[in-house]
N, C-alpha and C. Protein backbone atom coordinates (compact mmCIF):
# COMPACT_ATOMS: atom_id res chain seq x y z
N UNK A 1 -8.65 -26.13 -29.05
CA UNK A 1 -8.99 -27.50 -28.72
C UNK A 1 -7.74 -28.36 -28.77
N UNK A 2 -7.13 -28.83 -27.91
CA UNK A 2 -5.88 -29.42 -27.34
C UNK A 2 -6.02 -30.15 -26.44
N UNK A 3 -5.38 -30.97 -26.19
CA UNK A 3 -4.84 -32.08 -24.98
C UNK A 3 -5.32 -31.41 -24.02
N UNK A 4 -4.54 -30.02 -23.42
CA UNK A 4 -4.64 -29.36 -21.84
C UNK A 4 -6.37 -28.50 -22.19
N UNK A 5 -6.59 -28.37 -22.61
CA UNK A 5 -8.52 -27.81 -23.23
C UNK A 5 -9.29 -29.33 -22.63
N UNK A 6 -8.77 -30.30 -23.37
CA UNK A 6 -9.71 -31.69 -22.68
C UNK A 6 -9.38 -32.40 -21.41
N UNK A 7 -8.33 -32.02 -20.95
CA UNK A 7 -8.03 -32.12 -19.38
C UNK A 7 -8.60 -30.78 -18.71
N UNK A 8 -8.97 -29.48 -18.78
CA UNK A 8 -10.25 -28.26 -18.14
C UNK A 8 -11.29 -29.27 -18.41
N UNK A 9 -12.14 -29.70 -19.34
CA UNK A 9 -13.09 -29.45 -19.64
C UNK A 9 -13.37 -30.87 -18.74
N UNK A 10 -12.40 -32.08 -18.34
CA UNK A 10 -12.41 -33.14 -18.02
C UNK A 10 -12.87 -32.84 -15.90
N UNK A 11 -12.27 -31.56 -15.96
CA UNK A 11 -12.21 -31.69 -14.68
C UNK A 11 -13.08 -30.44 -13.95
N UNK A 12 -13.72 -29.89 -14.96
CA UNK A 12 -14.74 -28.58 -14.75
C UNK A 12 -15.70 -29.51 -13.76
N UNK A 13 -16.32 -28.88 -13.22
CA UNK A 13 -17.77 -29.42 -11.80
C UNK A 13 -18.76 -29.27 -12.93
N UNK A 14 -18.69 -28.63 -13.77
CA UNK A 14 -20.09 -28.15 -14.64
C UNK A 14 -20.38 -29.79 -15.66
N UNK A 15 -19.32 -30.40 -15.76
CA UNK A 15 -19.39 -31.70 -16.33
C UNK A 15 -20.13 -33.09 -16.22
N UNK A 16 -20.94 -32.36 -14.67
CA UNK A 16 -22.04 -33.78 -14.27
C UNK A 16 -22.77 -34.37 -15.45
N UNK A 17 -23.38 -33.52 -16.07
CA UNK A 17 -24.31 -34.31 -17.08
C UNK A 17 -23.84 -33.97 -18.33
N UNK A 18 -23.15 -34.74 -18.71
CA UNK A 18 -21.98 -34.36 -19.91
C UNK A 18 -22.74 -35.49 -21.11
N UNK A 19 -23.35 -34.90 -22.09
CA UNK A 19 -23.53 -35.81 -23.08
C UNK A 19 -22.55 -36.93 -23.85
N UNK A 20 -23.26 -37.93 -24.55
CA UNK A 20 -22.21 -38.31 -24.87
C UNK A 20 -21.26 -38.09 -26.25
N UNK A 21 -21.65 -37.35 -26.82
CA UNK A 21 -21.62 -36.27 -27.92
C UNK A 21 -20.13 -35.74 -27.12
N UNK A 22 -20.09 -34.96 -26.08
CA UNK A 22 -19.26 -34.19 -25.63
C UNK A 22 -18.35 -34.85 -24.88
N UNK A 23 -18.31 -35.95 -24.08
CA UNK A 23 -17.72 -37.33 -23.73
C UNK A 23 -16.73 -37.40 -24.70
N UNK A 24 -16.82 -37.82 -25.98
CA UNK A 24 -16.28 -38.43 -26.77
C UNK A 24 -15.13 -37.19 -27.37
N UNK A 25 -15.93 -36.41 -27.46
CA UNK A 25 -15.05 -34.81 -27.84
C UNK A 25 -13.83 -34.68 -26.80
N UNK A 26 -14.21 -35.01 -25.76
CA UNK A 26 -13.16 -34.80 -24.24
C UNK A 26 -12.41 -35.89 -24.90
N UNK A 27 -12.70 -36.75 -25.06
CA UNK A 27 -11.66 -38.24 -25.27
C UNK A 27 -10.74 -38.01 -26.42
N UNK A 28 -11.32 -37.67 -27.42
CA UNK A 28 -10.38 -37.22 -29.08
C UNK A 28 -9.62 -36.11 -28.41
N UNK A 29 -9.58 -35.13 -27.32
CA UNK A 29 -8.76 -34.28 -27.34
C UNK A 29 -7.74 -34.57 -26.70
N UNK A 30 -8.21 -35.64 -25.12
CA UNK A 30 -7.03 -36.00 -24.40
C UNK A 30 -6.10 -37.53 -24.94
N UNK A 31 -7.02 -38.45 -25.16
CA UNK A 31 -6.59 -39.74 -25.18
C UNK A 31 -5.84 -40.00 -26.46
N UNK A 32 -6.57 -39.52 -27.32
CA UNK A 32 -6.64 -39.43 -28.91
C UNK A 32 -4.98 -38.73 -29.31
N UNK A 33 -5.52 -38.12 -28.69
CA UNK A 33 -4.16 -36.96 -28.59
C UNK A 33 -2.36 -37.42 -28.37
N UNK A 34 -2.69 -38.25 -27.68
CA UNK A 34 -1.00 -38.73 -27.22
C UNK A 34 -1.24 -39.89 -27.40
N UNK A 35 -1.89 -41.03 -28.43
CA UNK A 35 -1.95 -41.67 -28.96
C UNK A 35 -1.33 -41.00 -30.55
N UNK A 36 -1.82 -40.20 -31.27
CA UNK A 36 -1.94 -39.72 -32.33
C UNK A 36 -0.28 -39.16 -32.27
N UNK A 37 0.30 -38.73 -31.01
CA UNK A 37 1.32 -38.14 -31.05
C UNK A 37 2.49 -39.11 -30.81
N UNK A 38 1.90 -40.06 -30.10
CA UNK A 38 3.40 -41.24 -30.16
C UNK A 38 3.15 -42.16 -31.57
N UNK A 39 2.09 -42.01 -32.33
CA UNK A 39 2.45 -42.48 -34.26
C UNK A 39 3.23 -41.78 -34.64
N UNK A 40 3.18 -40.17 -34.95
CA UNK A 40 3.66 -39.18 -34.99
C UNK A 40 5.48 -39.41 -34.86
N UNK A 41 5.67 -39.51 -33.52
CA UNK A 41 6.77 -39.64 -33.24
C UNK A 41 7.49 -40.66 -33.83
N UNK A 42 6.84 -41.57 -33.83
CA UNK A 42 7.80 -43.03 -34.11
C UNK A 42 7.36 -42.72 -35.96
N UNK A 43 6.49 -42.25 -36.01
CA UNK A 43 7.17 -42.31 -37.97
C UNK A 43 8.48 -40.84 -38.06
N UNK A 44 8.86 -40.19 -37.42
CA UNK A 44 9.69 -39.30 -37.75
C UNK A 44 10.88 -39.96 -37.06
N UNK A 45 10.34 -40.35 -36.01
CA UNK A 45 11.76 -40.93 -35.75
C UNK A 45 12.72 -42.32 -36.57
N UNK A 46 11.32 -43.04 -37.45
CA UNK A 46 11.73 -44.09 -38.07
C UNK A 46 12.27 -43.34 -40.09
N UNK A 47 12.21 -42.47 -40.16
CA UNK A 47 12.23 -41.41 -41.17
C UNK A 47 11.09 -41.34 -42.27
N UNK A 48 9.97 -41.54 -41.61
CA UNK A 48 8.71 -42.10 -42.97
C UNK A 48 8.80 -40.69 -43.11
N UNK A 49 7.80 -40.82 -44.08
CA UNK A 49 7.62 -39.59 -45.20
C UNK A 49 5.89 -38.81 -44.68
């Protein structure tokens, strides 16, 4: 379950009736994701602990 897992699962045909349970799962993997990773970045790059 990764970024490129919620971009498949974002763009599968089987996704018409996608709960929103599983919606949100797609979103924490893609959006969430490189949000979570540019905090990430900027505390290592700022030297936090």
């Amino acid at each position: 379950d990764n970024m490129l897992g919620g971009q498949v699962e974002d763009i599968n045909p089987k996704n018409e009736n996608i709960t929103k349970k599983d919606l949100c799962n797609m979103y924490m993997k893609k959006t969430a994701a490189l949000i979570c990773a540019s905090i990430r970045a900027g505390a290592i790059l700022s030297g936090a602990n």
